[in-house]
C-alpha atoms as a PDB file:
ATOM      1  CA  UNK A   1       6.604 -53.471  13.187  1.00  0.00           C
ATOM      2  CA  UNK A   2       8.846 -54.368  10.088  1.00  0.00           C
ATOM      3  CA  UNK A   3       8.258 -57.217   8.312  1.00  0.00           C
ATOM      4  CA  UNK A   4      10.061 -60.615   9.557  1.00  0.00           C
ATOM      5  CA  UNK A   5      11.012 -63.071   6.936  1.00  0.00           C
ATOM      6  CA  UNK A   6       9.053 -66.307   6.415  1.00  0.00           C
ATOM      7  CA  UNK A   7      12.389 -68.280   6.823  1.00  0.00           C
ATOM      8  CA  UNK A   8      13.034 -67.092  10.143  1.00  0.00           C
ATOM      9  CA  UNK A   9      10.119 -67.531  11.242  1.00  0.00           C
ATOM     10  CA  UNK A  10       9.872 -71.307   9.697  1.00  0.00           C
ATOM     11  CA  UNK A  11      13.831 -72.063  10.572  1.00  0.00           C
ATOM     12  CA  UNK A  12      12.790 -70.902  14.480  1.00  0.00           C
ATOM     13  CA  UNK A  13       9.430 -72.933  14.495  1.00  0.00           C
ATOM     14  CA  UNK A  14      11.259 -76.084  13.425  1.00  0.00           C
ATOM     15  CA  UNK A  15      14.061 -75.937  16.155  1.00  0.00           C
ATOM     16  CA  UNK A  16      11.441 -75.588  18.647  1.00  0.00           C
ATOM     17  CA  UNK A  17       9.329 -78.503  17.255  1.00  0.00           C
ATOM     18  CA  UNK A  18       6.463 -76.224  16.811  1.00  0.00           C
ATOM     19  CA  UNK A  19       4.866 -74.428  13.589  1.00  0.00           C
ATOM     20  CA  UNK A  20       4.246 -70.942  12.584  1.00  0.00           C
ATOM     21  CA  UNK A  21       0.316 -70.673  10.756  1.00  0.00           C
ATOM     22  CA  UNK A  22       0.555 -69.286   7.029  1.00  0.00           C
ATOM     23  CA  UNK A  23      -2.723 -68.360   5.809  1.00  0.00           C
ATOM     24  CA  UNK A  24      -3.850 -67.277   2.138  1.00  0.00           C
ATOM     25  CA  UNK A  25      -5.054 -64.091   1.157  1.00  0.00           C
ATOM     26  CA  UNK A  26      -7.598 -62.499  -1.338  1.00  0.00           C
ATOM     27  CA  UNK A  27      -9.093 -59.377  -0.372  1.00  0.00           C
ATOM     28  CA  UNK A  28      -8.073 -57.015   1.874  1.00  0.00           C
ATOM     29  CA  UNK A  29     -10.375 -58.290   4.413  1.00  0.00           C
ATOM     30  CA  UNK A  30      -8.254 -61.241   4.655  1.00  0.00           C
ATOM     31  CA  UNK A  31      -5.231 -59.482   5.378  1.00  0.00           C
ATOM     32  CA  UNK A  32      -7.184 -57.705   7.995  1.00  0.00           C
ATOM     33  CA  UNK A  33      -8.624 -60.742   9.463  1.00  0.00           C
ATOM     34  CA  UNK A  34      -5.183 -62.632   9.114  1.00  0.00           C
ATOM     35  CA  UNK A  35      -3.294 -59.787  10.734  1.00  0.00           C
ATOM     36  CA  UNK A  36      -6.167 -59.159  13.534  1.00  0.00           C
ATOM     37  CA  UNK A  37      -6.635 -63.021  14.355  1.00  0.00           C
ATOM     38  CA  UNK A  38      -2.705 -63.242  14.774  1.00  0.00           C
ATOM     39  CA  UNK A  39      -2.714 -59.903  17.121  1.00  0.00           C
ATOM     40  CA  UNK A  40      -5.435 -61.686  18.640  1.00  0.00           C
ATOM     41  CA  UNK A  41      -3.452 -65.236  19.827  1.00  0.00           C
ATOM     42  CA  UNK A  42      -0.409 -63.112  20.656  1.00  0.00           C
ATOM     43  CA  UNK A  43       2.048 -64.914  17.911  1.00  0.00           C
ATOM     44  CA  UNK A  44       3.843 -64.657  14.393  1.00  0.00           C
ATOM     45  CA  UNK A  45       2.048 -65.031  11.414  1.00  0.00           C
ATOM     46  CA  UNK A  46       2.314 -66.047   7.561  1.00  0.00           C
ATOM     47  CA  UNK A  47       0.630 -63.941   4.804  1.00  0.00           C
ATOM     48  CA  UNK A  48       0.333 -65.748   2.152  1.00  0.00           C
ATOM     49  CA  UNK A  49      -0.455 -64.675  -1.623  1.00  0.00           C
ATOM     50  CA  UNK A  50      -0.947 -67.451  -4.226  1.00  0.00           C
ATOM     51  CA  UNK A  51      -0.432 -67.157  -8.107  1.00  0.00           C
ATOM     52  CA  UNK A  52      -4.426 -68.104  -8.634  1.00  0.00           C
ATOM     53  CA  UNK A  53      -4.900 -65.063  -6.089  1.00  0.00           C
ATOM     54  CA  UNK A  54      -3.129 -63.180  -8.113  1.00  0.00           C
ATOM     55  CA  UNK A  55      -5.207 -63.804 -11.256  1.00  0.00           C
ATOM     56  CA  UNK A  56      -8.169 -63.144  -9.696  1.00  0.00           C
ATOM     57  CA  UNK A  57      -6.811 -59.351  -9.122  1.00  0.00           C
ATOM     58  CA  UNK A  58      -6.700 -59.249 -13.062  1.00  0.00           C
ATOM     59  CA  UNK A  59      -2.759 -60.384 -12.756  1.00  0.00           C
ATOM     60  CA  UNK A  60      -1.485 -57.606 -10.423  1.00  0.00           C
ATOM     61  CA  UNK A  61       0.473 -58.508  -7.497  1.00  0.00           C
ATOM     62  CA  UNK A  62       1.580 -54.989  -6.165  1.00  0.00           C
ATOM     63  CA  UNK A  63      -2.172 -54.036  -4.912  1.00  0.00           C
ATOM     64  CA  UNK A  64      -2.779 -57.177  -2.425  1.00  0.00           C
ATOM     65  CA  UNK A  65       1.584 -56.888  -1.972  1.00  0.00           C
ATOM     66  CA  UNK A  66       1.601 -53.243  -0.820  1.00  0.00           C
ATOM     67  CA  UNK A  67      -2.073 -54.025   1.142  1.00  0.00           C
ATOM     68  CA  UNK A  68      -0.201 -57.027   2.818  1.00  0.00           C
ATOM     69  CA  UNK A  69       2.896 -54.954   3.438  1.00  0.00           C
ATOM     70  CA  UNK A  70       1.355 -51.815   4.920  1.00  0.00           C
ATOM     71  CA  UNK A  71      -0.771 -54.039   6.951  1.00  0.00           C
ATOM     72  CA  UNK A  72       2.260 -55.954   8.547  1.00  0.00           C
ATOM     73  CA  UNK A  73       4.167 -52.757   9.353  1.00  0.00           C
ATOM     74  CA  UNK A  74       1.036 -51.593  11.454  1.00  0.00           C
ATOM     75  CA  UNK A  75       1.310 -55.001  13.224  1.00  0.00           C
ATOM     76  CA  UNK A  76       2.322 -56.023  16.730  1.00  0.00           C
ATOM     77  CA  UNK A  77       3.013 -59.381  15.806  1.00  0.00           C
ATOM     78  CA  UNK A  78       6.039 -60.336  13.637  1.00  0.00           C
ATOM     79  CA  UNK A  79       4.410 -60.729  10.055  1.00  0.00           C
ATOM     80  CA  UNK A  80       5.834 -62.235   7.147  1.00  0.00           C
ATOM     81  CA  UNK A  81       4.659 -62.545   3.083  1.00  0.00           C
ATOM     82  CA  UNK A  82       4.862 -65.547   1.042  1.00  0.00           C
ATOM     83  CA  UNK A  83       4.317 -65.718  -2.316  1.00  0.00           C
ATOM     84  CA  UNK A  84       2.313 -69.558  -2.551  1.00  0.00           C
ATOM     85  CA  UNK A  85       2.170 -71.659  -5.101  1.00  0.00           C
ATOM     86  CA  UNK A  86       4.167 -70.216  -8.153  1.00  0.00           C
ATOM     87  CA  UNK A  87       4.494 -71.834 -11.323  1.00  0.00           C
ATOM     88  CA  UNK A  88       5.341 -68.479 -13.527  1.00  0.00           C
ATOM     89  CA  UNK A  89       8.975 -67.463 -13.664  1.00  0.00           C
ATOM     90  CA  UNK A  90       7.450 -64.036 -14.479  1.00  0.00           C
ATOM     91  CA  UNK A  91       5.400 -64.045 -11.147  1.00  0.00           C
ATOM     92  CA  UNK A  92       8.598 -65.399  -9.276  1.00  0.00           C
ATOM     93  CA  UNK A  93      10.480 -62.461 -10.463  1.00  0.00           C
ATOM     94  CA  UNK A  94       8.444 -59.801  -9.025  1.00  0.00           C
ATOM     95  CA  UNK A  95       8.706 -61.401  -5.343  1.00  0.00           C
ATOM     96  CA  UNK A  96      11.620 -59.446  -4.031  1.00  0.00           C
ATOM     97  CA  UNK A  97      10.352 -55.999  -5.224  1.00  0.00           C
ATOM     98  CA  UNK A  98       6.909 -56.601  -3.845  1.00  0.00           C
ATOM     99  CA  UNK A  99       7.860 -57.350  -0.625  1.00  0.00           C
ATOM    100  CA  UNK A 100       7.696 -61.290  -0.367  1.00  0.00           C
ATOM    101  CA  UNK A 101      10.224 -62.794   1.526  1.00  0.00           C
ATOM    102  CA  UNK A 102       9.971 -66.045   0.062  1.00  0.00           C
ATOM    103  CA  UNK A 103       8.386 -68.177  -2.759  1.00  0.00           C
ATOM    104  CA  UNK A 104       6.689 -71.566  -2.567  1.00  0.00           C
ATOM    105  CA  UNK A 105       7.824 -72.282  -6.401  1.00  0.00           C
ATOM    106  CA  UNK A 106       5.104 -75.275  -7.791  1.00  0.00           C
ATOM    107  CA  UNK A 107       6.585 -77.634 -10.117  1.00  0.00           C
ATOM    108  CA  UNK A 108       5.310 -80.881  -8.371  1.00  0.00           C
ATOM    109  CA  UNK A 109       2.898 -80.908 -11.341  1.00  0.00           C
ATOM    110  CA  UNK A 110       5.848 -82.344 -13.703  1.00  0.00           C
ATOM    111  CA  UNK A 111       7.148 -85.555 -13.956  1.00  0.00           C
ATOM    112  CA  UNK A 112      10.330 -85.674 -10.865  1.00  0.00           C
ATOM    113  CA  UNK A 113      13.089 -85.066 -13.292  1.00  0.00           C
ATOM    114  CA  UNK A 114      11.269 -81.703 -14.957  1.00  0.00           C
ATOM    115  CA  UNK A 115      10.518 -80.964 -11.207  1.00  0.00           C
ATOM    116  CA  UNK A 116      13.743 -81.158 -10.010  1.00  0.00           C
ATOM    117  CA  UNK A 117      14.829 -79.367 -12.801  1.00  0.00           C
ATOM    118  CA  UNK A 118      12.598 -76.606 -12.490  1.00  0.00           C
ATOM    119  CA  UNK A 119      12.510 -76.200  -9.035  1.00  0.00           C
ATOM    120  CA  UNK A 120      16.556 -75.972  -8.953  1.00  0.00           C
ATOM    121  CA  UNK A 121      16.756 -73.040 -11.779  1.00  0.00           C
ATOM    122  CA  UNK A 122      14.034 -71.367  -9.219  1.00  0.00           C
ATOM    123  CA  UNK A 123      15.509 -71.885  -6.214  1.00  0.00           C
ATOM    124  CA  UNK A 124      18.988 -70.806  -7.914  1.00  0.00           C
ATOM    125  CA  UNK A 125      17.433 -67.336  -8.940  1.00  0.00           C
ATOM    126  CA  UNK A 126      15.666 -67.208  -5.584  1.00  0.00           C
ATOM    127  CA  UNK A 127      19.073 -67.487  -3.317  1.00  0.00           C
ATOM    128  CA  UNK A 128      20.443 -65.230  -5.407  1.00  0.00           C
ATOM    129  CA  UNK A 129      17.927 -62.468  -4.776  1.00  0.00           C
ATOM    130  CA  UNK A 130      17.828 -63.524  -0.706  1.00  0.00           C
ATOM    131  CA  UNK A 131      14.673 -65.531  -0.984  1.00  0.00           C
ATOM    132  CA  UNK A 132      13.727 -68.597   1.015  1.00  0.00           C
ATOM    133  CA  UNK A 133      12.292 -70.675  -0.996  1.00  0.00           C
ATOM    134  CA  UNK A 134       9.855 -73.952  -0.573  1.00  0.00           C
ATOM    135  CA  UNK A 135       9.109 -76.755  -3.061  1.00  0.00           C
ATOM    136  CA  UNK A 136       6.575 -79.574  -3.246  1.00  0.00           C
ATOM    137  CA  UNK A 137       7.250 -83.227  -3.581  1.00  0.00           C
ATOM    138  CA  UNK A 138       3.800 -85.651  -4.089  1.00  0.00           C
ATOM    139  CA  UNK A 139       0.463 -84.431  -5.349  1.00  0.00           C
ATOM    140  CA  UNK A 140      -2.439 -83.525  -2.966  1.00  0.00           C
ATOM    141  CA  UNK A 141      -4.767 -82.217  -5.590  1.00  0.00           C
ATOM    142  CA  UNK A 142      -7.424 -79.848  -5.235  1.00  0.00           C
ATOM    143  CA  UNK A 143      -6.071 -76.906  -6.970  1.00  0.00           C
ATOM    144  CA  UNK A 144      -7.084 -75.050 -10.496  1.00  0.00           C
ATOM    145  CA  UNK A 145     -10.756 -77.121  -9.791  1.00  0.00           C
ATOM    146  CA  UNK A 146      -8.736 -80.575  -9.771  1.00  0.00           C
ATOM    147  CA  UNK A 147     -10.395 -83.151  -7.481  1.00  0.00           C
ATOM    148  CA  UNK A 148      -8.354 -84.322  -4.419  1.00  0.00           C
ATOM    149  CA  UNK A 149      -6.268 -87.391  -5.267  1.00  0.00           C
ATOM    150  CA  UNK A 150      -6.839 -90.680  -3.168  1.00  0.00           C
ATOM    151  CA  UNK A 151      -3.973 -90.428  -0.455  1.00  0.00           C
ATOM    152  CA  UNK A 152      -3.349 -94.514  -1.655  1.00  0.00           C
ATOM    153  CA  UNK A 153      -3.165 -93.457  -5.262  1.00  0.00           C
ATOM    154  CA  UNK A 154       0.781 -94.087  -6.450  1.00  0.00           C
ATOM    155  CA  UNK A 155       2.424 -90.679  -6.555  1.00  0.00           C
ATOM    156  CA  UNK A 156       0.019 -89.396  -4.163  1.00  0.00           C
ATOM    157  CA  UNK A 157       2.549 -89.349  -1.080  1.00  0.00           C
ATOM    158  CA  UNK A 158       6.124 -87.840  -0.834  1.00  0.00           C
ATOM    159  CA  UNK A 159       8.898 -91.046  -0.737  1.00  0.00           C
ATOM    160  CA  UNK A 160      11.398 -90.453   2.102  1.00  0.00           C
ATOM    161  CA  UNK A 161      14.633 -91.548  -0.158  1.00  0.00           C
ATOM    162  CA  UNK A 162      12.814 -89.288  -3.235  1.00  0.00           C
ATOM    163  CA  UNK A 163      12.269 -86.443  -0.880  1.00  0.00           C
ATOM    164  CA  UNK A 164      16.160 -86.363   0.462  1.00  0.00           C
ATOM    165  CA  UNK A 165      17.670 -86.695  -2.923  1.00  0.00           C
ATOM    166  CA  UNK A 166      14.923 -83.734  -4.267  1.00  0.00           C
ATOM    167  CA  UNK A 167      16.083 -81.548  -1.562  1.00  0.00           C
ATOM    168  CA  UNK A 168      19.638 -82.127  -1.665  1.00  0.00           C
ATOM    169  CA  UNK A 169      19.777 -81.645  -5.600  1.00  0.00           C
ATOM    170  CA  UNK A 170      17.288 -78.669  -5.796  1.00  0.00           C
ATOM    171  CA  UNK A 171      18.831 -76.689  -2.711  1.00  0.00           C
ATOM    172  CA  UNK A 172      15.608 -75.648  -1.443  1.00  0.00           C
ATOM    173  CA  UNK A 173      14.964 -74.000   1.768  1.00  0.00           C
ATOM    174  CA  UNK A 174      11.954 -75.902   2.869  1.00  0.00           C
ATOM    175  CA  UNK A 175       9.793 -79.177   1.509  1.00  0.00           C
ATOM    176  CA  UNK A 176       5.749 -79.107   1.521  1.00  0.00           C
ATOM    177  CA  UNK A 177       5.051 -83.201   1.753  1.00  0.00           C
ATOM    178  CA  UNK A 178       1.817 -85.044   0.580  1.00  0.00           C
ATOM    179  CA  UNK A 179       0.782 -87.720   3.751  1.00  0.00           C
ATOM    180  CA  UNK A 180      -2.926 -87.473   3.413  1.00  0.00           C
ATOM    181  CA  UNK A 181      -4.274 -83.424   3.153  1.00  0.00           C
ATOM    182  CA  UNK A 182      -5.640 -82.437  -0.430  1.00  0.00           C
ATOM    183  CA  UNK A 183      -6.319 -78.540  -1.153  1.00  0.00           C
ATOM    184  CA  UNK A 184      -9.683 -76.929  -0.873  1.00  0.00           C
ATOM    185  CA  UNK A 185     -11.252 -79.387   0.919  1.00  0.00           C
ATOM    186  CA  UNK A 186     -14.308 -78.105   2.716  1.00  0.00           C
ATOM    187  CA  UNK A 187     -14.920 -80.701   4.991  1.00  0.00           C
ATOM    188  CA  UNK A 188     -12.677 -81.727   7.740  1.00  0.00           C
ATOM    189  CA  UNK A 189     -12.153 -85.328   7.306  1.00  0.00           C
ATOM    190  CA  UNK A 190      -8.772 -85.893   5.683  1.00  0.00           C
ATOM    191  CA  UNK A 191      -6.639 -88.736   7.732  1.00  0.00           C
ATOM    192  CA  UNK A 192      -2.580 -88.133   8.025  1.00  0.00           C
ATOM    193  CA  UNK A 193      -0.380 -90.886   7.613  1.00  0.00           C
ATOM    194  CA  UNK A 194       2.313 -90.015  11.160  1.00  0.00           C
ATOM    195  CA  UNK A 195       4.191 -93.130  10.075  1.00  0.00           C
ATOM    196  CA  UNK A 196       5.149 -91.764   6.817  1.00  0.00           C
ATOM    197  CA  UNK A 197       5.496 -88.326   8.330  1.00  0.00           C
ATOM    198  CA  UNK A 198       7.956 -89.332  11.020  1.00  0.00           C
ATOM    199  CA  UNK A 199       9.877 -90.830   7.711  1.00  0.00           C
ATOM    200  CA  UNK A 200      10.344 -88.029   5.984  1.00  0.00           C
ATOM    201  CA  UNK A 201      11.527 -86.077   9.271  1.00  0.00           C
ATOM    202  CA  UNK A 202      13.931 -88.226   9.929  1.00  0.00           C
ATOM    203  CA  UNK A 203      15.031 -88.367   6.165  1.00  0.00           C
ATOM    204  CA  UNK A 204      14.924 -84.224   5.537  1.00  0.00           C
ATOM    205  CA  UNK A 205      17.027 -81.616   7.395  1.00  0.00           C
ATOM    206  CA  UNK A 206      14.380 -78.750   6.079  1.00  0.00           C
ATOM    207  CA  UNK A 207      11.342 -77.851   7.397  1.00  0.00           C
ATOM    208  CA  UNK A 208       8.170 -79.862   6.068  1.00  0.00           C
ATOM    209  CA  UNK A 209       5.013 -77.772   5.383  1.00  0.00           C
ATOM    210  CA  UNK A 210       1.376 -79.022   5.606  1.00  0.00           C
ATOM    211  CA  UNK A 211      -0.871 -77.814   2.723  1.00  0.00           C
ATOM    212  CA  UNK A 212      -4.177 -78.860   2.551  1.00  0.00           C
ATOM    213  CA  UNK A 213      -4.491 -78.009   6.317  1.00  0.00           C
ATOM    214  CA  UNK A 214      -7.924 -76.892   6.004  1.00  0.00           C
ATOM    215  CA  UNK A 215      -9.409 -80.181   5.789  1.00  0.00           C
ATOM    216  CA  UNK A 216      -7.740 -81.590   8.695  1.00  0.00           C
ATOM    217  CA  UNK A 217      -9.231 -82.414  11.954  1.00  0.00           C
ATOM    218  CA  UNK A 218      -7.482 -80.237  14.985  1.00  0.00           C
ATOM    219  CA  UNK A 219      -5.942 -83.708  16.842  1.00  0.00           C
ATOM    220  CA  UNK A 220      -4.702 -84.498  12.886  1.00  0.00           C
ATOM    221  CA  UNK A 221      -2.936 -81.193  12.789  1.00  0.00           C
ATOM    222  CA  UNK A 222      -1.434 -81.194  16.248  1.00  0.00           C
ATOM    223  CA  UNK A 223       0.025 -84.480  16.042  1.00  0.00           C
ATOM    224  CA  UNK A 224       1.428 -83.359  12.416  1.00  0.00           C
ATOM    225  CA  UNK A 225       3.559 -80.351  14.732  1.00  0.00           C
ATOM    226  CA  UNK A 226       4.414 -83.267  17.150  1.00  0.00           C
ATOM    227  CA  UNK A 227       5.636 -84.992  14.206  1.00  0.00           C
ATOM    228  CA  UNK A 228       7.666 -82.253  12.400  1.00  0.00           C
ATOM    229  CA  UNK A 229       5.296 -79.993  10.502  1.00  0.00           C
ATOM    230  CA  UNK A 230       6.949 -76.636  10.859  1.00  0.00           C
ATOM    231  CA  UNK A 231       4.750 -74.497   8.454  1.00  0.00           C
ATOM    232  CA  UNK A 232       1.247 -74.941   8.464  1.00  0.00           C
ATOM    233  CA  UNK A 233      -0.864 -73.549   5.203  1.00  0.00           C
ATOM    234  CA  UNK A 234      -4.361 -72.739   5.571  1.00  0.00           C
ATOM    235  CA  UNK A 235      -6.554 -70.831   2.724  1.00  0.00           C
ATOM    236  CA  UNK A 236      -9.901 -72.765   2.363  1.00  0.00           C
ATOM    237  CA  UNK A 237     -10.899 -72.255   6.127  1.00  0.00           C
ATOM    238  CA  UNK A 238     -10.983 -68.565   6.163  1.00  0.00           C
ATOM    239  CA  UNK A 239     -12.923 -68.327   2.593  1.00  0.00           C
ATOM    240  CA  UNK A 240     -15.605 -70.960   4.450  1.00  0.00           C
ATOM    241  CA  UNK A 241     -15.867 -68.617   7.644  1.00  0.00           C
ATOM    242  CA  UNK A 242     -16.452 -65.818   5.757  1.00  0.00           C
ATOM    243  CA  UNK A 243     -19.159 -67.081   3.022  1.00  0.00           C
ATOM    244  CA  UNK A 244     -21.371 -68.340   5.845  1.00  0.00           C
ATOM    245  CA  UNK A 245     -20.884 -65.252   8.022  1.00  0.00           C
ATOM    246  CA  UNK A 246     -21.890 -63.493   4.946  1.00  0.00           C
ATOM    247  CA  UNK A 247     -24.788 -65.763   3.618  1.00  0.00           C
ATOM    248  CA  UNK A 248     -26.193 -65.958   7.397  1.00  0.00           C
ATOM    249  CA  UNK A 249     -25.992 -62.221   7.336  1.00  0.00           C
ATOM    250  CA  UNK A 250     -27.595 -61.556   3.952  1.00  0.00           C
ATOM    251  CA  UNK A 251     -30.459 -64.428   5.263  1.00  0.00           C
ATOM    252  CA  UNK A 252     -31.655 -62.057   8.349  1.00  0.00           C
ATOM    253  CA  UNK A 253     -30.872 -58.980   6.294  1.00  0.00           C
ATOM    254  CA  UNK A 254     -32.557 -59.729   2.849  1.00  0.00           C
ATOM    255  CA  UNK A 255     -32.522 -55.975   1.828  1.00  0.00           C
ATOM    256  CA  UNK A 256     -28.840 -55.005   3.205  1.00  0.00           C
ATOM    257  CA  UNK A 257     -26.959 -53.374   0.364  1.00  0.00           C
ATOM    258  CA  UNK A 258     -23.902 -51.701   2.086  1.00  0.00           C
ATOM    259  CA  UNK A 259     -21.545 -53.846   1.174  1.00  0.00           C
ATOM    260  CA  UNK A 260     -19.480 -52.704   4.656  1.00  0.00           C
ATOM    261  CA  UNK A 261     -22.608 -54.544   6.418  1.00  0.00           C
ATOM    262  CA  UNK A 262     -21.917 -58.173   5.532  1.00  0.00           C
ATOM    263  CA  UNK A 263     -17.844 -58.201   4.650  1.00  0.00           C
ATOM    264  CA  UNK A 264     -17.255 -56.615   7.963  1.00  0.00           C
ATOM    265  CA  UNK A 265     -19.286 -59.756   9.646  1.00  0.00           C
ATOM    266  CA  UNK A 266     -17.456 -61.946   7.177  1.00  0.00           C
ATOM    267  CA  UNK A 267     -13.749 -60.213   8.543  1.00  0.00           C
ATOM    268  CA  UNK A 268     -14.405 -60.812  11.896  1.00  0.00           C
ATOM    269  CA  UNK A 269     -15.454 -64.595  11.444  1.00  0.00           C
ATOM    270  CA  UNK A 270     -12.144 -65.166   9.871  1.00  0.00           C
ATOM    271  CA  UNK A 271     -10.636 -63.428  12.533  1.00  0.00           C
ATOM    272  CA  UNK A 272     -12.165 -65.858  14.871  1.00  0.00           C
ATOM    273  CA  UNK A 273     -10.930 -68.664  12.498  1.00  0.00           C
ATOM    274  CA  UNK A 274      -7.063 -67.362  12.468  1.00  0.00           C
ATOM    275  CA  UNK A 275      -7.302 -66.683  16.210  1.00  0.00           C
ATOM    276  CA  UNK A 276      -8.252 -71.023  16.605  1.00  0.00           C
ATOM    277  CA  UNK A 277      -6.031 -72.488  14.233  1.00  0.00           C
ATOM    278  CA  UNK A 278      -2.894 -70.074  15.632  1.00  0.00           C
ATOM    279  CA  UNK A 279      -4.183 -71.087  19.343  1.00  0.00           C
ATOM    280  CA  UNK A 280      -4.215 -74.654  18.109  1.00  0.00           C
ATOM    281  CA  UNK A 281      -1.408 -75.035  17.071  1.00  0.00           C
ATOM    282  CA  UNK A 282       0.725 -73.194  20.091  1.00  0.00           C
ATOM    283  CA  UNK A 283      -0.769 -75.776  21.939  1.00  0.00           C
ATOM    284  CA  UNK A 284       0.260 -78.389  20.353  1.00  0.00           C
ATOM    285  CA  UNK A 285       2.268 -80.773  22.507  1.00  0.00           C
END
């Protein structure tokens, strides 16, 4: 079917106090898997492309874009692409031309007045070209080989009165909020703070967005929908499902060399893995 944007998908998940899964992409096996595990649970789906993705294909975007967007128009789920995690204005003006829908534009590494700042003069262009667009506000660490920052240290959380005065003066579409997740975490132990969450709902009129979702235990993430999560990011969870399909595969098969042999056993365990967290989260209370 066509591609769906991300912001209808998002704006419809948030009036029904539930949230769409957005999952990040590398290969084309993850596309496959993402695509596959959403046909699978019967619902809507997020593909999701960061900028560190990107660099990894040598700095192209169209060849993972046009992979992403041939494999959503095959679909029989609604399937929308996201460009994640932007900091390049260069990479944030090839979004609309390769098929993304919306930009997650990352300036929360900047002090709040260079964020703001930033994140404004992107979400400006971005309107402009029909993009949804979502921002950051806090610091969960993690990414570019950073360690996960204590969820006590000062900055680490999004402020309630600092979020609504970010969104009101940046004009962007949706918020992703630091309350205890940290990026790339492999183990799922992280602890949300609800009390803080339920703040920042009641402080925001935009849908909040869980990154970091991959270390958080499944009770964590379905009280986070109960409590206004909307868009839920997941990356590190499919690249774990497939390296240990792969490396359990490559254990019993020491002499496989068909490189079809082990990715297509590392595909379907991240289908399996999209499948549960989209399942999860529909059932969220």
């Amino acid at each position: 079917m066509p591609l769906v944007t991300t912001g209808e998908l998002v704006t419809r998940a948030a009036a029904d106090r539930s949230a769409v899964a957005a999952f990040n992409v590398i290969t084309l096996e993850h596309i496959e898997a993402v695509v596959a595990g959403a046909e699978s649970a019967g619902s809507p789906v997020v593909l999701q492309v960061s900028e560190n993705a990107v660099k990894f294909r040598y700095g192209r975007l169209l060849p993972l874009a046009r992979a992403a967007v041939a494999a959503a128009e095959r679909a029989d789920v609604p399937v929308a692409l996201h460009l994640d995690h932007v900091q390049s204005d260069d990479l944030l003006r090839q979004a609309p031309a390769a098929g993304f829908s919306s930009v997650m534009y990352d300036a929360a590494r900047l002090p709040y007045l260079d964020n703001l700042a930033a994140t404004k003069a992107a979400a400006d262009w971005a309107h402009a070209q029909g993009l949804w667009i979502e921002a950051e506000l806090g610091r969960l660490g993690g990414k570019n080989g950073e360690p996960p920052l204590d969820a006590h240290a000062p900055g680490a959380r999004t402020d309630p009165a600092e979020a609504h005065a970010f969104v009101a003066d940046s004009g962007v579409d949706a918020l992703a909020v630091a309350i205890g997740s940290a990026h790339a975490m492999t183990t799922r132990t992280a602890t949300l703070d609800h009390t803080l969450l339920k703040r920042l709902s009641a402080a925001l009129y935009v849908p909040l967005v869980l990154h970091g979702s991959s270390g958080v235990p499944d009770g964590e993430l379905t009280e986070a929908v109960v409590g206004g999560i909307a868009k839920v990011n997941v990356g590190t969870a499919l690249n774990l499902a497939m390296t240990t399909a792969i490396r359990e595969f490559l254990a019993a098969h020491p002499d496989a060399v068909d490189s079809r042999t082990y990715l297509s056993v590392g595909r379907e365990a991240m289908v399996r893995a999209v499948a549960r967290i989209i399942t999860l989260l529909a059932g969220a209370p």
